[in-house]
PDB file of N, CA and C in Angstrom:
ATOM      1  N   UNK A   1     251.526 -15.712  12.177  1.00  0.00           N
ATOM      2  CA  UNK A   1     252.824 -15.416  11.619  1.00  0.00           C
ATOM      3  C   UNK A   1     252.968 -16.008  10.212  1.00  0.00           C
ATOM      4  N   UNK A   2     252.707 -17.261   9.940  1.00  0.00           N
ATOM      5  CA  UNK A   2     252.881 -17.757   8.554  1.00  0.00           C
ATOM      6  C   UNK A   2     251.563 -18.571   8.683  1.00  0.00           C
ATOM      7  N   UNK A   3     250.368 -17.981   8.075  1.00  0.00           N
ATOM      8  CA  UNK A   3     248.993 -19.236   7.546  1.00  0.00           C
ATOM      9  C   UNK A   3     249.346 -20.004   6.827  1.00  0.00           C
ATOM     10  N   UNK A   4     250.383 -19.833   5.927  1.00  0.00           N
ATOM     11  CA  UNK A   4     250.319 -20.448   4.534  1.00  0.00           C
ATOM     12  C   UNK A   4     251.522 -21.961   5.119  1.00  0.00           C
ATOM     13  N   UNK A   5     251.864 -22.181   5.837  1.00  0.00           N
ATOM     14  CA  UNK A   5     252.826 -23.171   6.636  1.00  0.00           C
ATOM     15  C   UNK A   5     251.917 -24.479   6.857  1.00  0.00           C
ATOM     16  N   UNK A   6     252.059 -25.668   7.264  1.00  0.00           N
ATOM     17  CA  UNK A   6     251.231 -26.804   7.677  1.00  0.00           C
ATOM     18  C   UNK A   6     252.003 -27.809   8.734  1.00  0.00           C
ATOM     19  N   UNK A   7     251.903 -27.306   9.812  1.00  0.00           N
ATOM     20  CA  UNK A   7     250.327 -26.695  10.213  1.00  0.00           C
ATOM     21  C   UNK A   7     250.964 -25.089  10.699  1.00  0.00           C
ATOM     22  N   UNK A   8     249.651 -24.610  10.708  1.00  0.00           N
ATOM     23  CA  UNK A   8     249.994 -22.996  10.578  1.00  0.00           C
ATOM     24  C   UNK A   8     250.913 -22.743  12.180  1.00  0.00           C
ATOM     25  N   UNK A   9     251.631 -22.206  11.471  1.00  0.00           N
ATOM     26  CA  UNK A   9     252.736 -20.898  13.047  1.00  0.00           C
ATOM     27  C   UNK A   9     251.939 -19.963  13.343  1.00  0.00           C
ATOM     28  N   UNK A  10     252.025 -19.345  14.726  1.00  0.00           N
ATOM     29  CA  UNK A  10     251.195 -18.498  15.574  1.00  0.00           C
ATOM     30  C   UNK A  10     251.747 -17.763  16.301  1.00  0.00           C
ATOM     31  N   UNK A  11     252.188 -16.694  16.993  1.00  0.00           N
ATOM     32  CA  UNK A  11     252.741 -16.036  17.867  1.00  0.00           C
ATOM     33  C   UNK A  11     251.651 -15.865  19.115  1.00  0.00           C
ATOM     34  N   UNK A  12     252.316 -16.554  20.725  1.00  0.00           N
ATOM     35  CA  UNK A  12     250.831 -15.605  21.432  1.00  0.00           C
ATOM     36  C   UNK A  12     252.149 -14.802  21.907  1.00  0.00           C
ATOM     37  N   UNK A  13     251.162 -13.681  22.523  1.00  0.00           N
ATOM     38  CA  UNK A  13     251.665 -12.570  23.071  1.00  0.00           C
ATOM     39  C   UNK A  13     250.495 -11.693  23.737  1.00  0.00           C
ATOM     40  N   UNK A  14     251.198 -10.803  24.672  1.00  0.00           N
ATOM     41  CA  UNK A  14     250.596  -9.982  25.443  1.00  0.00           C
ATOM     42  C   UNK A  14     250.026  -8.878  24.633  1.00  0.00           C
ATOM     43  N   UNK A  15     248.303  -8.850  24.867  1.00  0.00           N
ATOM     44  CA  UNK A  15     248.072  -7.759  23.686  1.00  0.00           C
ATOM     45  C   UNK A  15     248.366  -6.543  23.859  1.00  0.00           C
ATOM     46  N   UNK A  16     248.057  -5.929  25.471  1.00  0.00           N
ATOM     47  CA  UNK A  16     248.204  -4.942  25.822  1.00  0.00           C
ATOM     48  C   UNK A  16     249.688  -4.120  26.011  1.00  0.00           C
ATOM     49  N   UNK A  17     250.558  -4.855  25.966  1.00  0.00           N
ATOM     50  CA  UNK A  17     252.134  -4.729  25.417  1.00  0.00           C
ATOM     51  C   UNK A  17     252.209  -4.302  24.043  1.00  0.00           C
ATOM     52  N   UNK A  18     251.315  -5.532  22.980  1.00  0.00           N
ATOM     53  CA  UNK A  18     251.408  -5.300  21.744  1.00  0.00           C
ATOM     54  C   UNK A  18     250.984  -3.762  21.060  1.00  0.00           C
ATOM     55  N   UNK A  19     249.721  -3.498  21.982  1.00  0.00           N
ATOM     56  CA  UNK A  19     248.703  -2.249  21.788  1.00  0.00           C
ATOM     57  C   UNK A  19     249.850  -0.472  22.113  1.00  0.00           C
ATOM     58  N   UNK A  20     250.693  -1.185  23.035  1.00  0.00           N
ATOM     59  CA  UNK A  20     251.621   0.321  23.742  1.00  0.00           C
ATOM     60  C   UNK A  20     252.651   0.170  22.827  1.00  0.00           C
ATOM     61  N   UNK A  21     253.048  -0.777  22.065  1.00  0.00           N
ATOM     62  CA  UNK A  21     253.995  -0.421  20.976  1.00  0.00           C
ATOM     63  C   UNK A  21     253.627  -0.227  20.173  1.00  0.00           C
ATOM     64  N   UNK A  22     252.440  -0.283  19.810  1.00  0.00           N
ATOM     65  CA  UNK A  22     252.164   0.308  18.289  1.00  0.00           C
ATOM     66  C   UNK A  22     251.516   1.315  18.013  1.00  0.00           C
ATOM     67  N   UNK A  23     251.558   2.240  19.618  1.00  0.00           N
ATOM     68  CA  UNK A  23     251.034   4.038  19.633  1.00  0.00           C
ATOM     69  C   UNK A  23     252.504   4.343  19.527  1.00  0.00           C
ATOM     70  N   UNK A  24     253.251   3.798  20.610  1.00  0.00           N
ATOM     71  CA  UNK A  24     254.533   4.547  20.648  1.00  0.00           C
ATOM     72  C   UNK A  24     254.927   4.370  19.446  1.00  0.00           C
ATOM     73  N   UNK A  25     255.196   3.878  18.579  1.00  0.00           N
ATOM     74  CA  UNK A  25     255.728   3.569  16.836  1.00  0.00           C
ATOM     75  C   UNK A  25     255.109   4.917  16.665  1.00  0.00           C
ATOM     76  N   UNK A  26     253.968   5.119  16.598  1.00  0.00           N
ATOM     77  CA  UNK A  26     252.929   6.341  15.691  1.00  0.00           C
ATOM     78  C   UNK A  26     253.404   7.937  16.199  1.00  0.00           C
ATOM     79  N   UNK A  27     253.664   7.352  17.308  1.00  0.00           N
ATOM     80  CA  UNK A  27     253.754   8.632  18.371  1.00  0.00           C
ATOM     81  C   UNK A  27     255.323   9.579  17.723  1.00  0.00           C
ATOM     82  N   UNK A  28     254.944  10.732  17.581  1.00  0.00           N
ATOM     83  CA  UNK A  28     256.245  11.495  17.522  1.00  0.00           C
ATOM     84  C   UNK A  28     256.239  12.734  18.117  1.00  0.00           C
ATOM     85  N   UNK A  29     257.433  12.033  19.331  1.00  0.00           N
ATOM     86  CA  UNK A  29     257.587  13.622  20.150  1.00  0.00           C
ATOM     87  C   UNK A  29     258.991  14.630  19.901  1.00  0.00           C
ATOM     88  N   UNK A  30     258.513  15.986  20.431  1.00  0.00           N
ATOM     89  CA  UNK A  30     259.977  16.670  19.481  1.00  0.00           C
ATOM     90  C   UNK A  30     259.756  17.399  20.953  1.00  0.00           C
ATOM     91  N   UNK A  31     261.441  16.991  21.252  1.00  0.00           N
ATOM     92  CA  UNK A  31     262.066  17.989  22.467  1.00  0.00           C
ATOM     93  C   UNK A  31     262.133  19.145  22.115  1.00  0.00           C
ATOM     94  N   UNK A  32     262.074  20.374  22.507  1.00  0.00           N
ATOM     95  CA  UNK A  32     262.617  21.481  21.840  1.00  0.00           C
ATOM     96  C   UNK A  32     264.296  21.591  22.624  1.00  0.00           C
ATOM     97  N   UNK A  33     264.520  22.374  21.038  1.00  0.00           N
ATOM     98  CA  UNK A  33     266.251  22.103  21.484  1.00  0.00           C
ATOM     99  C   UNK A  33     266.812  23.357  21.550  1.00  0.00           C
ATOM    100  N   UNK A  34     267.998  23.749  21.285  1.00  0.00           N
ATOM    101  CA  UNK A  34     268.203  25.334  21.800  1.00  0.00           C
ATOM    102  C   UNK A  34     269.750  25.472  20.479  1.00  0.00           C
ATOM    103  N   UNK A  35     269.160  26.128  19.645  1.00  0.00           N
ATOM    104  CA  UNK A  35     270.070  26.602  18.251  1.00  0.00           C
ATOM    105  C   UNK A  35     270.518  27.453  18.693  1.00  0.00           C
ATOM    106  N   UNK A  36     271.552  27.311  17.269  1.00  0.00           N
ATOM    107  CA  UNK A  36     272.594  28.594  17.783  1.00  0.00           C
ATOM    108  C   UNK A  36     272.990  29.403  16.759  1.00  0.00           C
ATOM    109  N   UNK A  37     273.063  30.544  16.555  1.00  0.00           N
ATOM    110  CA  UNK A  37     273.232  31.669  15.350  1.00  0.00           C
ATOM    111  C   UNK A  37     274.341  32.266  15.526  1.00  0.00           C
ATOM    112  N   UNK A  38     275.451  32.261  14.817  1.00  0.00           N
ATOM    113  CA  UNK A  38     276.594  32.698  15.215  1.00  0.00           C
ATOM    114  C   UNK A  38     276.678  33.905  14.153  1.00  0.00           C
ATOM    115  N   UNK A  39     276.804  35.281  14.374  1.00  0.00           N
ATOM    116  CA  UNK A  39     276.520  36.102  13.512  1.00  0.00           C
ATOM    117  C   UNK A  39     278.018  37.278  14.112  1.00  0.00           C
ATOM    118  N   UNK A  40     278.465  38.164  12.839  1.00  0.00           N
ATOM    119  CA  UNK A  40     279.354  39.299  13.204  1.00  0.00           C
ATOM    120  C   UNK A  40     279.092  40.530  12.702  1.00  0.00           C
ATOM    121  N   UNK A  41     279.425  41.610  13.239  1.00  0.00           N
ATOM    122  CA  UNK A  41     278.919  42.826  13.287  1.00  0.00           C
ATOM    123  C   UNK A  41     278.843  43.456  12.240  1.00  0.00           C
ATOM    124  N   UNK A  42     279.770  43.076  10.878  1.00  0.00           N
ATOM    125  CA  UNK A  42     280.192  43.466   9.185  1.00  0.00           C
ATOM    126  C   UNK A  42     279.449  42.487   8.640  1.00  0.00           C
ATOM    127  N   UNK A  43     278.667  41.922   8.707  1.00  0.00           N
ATOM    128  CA  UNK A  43     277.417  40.628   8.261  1.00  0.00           C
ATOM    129  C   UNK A  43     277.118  41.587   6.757  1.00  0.00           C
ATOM    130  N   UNK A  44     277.147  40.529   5.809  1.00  0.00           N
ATOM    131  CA  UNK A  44     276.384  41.429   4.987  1.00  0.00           C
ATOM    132  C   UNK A  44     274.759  41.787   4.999  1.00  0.00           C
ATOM    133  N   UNK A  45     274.112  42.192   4.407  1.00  0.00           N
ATOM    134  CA  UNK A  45     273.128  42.476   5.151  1.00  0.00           C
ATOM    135  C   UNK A  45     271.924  40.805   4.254  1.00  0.00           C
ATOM    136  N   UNK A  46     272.359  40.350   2.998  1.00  0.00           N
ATOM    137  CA  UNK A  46     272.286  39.115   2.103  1.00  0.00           C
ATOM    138  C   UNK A  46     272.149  38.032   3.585  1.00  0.00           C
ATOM    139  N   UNK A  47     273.573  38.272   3.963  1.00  0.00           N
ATOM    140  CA  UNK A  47     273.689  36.908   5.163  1.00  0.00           C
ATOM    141  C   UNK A  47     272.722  36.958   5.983  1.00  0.00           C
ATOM    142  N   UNK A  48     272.911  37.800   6.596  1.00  0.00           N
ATOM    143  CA  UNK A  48     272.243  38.356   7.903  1.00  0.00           C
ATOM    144  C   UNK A  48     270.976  37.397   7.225  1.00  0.00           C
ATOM    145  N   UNK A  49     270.030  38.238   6.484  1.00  0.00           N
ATOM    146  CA  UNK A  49     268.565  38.162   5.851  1.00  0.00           C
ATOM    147  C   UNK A  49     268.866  36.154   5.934  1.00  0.00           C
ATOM    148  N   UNK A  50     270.029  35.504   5.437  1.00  0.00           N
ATOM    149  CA  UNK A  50     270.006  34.239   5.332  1.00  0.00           C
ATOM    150  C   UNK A  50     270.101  33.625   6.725  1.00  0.00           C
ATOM    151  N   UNK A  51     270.858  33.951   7.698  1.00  0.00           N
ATOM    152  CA  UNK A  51     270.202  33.231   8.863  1.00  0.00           C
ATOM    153  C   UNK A  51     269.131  33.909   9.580  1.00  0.00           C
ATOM    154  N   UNK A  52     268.465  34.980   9.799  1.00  0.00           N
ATOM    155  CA  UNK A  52     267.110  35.226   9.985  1.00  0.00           C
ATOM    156  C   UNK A  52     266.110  33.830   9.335  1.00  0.00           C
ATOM    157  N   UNK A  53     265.942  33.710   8.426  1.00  0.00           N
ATOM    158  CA  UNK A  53     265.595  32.941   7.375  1.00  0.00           C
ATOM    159  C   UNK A  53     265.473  31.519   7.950  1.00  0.00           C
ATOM    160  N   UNK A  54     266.937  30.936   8.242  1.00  0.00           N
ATOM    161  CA  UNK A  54     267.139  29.787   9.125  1.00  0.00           C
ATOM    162  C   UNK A  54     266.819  29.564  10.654  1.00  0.00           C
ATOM    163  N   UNK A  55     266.660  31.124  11.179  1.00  0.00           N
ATOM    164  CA  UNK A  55     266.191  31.204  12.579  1.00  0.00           C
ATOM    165  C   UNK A  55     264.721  30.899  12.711  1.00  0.00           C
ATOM    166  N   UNK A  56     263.781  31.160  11.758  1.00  0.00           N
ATOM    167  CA  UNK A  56     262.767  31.202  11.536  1.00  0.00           C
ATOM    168  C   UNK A  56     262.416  29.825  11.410  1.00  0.00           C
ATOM    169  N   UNK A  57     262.648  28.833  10.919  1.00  0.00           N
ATOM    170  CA  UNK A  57     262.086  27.615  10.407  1.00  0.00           C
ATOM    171  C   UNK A  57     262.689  26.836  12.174  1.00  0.00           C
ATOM    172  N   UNK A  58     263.617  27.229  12.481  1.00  0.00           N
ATOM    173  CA  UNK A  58     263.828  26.829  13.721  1.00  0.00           C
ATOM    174  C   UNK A  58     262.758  26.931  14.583  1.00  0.00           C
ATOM    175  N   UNK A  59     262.494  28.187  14.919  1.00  0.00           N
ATOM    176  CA  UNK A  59     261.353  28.778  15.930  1.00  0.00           C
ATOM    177  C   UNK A  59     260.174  27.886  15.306  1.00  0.00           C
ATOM    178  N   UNK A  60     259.723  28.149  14.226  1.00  0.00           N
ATOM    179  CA  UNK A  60     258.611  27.419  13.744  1.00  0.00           C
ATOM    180  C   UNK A  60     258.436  25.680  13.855  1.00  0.00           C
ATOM    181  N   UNK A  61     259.691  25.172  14.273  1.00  0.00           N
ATOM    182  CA  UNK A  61     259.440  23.672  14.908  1.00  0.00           C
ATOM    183  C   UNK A  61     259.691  23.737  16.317  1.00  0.00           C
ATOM    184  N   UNK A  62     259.711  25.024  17.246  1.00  0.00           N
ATOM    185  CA  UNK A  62     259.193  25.046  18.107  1.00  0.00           C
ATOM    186  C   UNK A  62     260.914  24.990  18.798  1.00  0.00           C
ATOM    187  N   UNK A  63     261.558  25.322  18.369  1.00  0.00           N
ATOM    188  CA  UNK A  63     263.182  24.903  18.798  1.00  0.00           C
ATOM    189  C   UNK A  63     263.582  26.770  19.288  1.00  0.00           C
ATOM    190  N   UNK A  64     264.236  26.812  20.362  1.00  0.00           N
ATOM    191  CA  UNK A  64     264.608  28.035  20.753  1.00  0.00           C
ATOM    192  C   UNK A  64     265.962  28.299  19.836  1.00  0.00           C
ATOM    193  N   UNK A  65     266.302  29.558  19.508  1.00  0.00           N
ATOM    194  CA  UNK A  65     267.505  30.382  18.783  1.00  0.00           C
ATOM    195  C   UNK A  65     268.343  31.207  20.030  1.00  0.00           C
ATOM    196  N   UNK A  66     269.271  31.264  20.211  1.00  0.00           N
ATOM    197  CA  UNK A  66     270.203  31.512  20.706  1.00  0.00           C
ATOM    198  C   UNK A  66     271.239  32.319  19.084  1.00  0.00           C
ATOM    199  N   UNK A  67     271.156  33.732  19.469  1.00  0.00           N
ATOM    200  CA  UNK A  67     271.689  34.519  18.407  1.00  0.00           C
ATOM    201  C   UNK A  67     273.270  35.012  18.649  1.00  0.00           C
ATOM    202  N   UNK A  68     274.462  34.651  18.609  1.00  0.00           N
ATOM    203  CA  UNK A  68     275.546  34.912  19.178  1.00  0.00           C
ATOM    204  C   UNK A  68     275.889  36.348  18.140  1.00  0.00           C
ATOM    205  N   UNK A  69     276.733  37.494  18.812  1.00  0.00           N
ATOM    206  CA  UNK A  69     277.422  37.964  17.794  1.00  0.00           C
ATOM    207  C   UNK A  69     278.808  38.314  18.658  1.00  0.00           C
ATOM    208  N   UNK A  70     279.490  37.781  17.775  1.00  0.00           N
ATOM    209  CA  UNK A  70     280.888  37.658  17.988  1.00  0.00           C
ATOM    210  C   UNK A  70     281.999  39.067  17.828  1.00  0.00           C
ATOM    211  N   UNK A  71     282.464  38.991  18.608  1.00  0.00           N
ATOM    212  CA  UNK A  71     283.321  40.525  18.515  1.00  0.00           C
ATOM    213  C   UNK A  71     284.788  40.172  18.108  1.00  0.00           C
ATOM    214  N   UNK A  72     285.806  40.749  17.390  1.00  0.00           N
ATOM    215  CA  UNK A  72     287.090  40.528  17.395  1.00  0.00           C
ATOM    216  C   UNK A  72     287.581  42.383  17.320  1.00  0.00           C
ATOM    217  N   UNK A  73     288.668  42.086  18.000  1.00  0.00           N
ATOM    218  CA  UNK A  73     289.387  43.156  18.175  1.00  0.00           C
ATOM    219  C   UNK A  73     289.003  44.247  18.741  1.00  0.00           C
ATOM    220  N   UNK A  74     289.176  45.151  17.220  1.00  0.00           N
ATOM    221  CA  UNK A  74     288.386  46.590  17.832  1.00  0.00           C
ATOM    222  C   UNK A  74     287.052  46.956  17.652  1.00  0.00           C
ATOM    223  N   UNK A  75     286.364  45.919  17.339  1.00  0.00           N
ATOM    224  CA  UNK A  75     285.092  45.519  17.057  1.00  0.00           C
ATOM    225  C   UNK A  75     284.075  45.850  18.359  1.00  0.00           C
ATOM    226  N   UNK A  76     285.061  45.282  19.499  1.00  0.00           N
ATOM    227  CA  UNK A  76     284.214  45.666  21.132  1.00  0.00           C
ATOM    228  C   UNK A  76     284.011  46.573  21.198  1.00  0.00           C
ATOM    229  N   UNK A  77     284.666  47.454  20.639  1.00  0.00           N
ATOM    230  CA  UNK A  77     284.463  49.297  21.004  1.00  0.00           C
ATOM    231  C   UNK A  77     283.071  49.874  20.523  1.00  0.00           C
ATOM    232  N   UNK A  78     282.653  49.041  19.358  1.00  0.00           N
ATOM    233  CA  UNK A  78     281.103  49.534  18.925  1.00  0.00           C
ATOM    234  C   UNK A  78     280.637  48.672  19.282  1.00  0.00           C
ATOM    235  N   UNK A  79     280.419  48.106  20.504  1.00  0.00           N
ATOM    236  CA  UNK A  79     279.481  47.222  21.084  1.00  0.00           C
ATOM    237  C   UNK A  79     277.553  47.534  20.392  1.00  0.00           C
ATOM    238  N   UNK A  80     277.320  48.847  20.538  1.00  0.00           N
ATOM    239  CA  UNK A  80     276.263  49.467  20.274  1.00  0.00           C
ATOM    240  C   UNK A  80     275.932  48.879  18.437  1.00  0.00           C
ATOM    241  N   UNK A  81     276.696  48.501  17.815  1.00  0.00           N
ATOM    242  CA  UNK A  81     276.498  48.402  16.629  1.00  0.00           C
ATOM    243  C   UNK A  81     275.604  47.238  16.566  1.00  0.00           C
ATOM    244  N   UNK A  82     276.674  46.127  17.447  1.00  0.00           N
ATOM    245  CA  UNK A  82     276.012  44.552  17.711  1.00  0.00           C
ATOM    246  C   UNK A  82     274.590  44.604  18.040  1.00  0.00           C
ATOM    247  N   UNK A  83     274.502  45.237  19.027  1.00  0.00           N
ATOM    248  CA  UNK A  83     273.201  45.427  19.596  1.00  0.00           C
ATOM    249  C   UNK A  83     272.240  45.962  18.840  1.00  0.00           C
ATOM    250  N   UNK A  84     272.354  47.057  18.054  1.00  0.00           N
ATOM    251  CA  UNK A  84     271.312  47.301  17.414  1.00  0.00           C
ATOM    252  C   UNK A  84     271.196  46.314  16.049  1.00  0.00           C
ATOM    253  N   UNK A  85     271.984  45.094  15.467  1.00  0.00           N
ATOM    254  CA  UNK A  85     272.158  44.242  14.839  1.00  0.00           C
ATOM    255  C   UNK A  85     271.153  43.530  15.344  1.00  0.00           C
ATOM    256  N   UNK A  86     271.560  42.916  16.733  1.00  0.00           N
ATOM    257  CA  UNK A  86     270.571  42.013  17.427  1.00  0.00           C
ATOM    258  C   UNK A  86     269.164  42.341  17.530  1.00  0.00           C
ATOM    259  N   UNK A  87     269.054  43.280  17.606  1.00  0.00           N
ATOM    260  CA  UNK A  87     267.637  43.905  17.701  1.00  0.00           C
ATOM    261  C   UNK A  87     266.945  43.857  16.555  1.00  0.00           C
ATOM    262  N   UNK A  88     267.173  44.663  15.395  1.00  0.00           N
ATOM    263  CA  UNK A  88     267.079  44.139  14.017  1.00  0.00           C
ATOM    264  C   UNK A  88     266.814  42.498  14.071  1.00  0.00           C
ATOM    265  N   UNK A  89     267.056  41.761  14.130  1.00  0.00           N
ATOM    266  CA  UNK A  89     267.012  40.208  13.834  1.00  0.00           C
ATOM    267  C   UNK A  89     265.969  39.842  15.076  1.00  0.00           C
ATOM    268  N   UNK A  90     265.827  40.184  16.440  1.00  0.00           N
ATOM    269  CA  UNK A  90     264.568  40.596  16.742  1.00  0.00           C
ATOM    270  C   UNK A  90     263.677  40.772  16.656  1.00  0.00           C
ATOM    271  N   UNK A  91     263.168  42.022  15.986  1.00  0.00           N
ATOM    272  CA  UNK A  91     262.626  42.532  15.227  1.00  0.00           C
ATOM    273  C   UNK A  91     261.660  42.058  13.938  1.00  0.00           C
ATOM    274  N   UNK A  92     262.812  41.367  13.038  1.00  0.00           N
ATOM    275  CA  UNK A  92     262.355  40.844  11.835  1.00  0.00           C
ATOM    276  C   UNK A  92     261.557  39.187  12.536  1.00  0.00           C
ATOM    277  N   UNK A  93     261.756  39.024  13.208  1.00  0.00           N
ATOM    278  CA  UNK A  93     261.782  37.462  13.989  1.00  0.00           C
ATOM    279  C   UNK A  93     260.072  37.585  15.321  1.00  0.00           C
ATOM    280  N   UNK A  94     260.073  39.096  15.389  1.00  0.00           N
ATOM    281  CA  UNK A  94     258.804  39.139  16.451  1.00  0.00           C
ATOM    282  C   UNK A  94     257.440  38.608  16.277  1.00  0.00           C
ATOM    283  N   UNK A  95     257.313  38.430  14.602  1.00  0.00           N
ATOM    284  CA  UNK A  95     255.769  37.519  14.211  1.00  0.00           C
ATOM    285  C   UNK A  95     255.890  35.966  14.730  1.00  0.00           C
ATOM    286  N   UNK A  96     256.893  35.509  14.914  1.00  0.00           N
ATOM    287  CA  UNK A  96     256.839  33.950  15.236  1.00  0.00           C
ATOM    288  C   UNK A  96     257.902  33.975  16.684  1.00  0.00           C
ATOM    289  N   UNK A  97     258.642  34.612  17.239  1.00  0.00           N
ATOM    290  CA  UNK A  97     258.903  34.499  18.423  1.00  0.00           C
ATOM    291  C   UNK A  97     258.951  35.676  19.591  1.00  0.00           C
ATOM    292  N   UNK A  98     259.498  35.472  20.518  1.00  0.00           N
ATOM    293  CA  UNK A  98     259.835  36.482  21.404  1.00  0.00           C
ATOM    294  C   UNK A  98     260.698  36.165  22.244  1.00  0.00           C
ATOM    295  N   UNK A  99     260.950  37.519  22.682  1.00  0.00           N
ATOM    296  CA  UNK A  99     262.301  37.540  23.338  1.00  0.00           C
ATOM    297  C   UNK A  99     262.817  37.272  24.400  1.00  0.00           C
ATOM    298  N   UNK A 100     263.036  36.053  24.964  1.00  0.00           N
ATOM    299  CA  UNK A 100     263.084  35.286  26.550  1.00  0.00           C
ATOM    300  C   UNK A 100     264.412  35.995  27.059  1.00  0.00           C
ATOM    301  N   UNK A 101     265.142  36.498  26.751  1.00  0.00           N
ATOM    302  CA  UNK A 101     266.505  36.877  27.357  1.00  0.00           C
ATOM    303  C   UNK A 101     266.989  37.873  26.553  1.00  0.00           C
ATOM    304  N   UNK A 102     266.882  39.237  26.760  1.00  0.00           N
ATOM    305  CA  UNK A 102     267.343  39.953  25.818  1.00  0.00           C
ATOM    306  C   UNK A 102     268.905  40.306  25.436  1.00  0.00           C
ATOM    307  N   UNK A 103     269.440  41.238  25.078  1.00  0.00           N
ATOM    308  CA  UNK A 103     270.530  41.307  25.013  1.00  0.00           C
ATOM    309  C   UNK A 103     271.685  41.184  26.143  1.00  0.00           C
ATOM    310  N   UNK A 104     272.815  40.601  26.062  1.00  0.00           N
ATOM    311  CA  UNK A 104     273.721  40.173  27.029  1.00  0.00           C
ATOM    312  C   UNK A 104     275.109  40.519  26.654  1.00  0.00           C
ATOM    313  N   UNK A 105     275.858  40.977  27.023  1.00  0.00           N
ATOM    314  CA  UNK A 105     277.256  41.378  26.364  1.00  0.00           C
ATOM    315  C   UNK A 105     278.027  40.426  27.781  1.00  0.00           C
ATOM    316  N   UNK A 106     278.544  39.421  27.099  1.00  0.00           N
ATOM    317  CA  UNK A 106     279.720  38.618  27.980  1.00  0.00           C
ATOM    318  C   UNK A 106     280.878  38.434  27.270  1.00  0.00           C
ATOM    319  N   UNK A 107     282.212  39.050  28.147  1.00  0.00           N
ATOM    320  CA  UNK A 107     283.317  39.256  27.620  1.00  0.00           C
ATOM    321  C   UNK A 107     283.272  39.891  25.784  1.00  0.00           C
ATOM    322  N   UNK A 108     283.708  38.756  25.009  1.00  0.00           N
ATOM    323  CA  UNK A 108     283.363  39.054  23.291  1.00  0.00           C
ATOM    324  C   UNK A 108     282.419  38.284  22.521  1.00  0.00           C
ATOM    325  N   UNK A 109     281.428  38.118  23.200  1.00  0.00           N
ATOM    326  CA  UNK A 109     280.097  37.642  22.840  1.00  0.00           C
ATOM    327  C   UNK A 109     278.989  38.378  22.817  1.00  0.00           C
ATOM    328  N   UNK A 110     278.337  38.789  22.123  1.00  0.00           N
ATOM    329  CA  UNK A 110     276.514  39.448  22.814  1.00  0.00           C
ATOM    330  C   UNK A 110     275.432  38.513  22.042  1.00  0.00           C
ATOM    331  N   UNK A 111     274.666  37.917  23.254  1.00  0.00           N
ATOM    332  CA  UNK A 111     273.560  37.131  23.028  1.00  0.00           C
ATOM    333  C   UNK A 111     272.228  37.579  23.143  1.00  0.00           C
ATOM    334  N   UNK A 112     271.391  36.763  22.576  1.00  0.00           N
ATOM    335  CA  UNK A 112     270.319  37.649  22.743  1.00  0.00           C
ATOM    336  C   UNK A 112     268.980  36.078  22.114  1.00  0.00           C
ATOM    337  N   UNK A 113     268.468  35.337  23.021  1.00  0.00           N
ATOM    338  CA  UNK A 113     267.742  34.303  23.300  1.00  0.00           C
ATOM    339  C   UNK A 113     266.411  34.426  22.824  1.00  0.00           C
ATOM    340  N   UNK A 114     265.770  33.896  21.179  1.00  0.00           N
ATOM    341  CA  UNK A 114     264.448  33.685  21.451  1.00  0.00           C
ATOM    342  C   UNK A 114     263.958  32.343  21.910  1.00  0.00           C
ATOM    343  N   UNK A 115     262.753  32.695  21.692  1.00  0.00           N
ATOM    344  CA  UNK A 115     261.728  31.663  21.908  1.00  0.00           C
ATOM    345  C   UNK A 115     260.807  31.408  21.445  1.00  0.00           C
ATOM    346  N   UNK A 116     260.061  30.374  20.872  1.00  0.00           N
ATOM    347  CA  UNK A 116     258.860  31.084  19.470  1.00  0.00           C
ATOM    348  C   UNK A 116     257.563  30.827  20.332  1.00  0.00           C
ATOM    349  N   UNK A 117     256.316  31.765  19.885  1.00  0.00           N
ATOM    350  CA  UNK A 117     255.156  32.406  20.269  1.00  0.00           C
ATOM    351  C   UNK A 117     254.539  31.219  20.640  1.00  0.00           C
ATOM    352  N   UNK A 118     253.850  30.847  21.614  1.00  0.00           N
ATOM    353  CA  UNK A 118     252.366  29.732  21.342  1.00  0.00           C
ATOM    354  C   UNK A 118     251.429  29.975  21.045  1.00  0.00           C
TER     355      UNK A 118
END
């Protein structure tokens, strides 16, 4: 601990204690976590392209996307719009993930769950 002291300080200790803390220090583990994309059906198509973009670097640390698109009003009535939205972003997203849960329409929500490739 200090040579340069008189008379010198020493620490004992357990090495094999010492040895498991100083992998775990090195060690870095990454949970995968489960993002969330909150997107609407008049998206410009700029945005859109900008969270694709952000979905991507997600998947690529191995983190699942969860793509929401949100409905208001009379918006539910073209449900079909959302969906082919979702698909699109799908789509653009199929080189680095795939699709664990596909499209879901609950109440004024439609989801649609990746997962990235191994």
């Amino acid at each position: 601990m200090a040579p340069q002291a008189d008379p010198p300080v020493c620490r004992l200790m357990n090495f094999g204690k010492f040895k498991y803390r100083q992998k775990k220090k090195t060690h870095k583990h990454h949970t995968s976590q489960l993002k969330e994309l909150r997107v609407r059906p008049k998206i410009d198509p700029h945005d859109l392209q900008t969270k694709t973009q952000q979905a991507r670097k997600f998947l690529q640390r191995k983190d699942k996307v969860l793509v929401n698109m949100i409905f208001r009003g009379r918006e539910r009535a073209h449900a079909e719009l959302g969906k082919e939205m979702l698909m699109k972003v799908a789509q653009e997203l199929e080189d680095v993930a795939k699709v664990e849960k596909g499209v879901t329409l609950d109440g004024r929500k439609m989801s649609l769950l990746l997962a990235p490739k191994t």
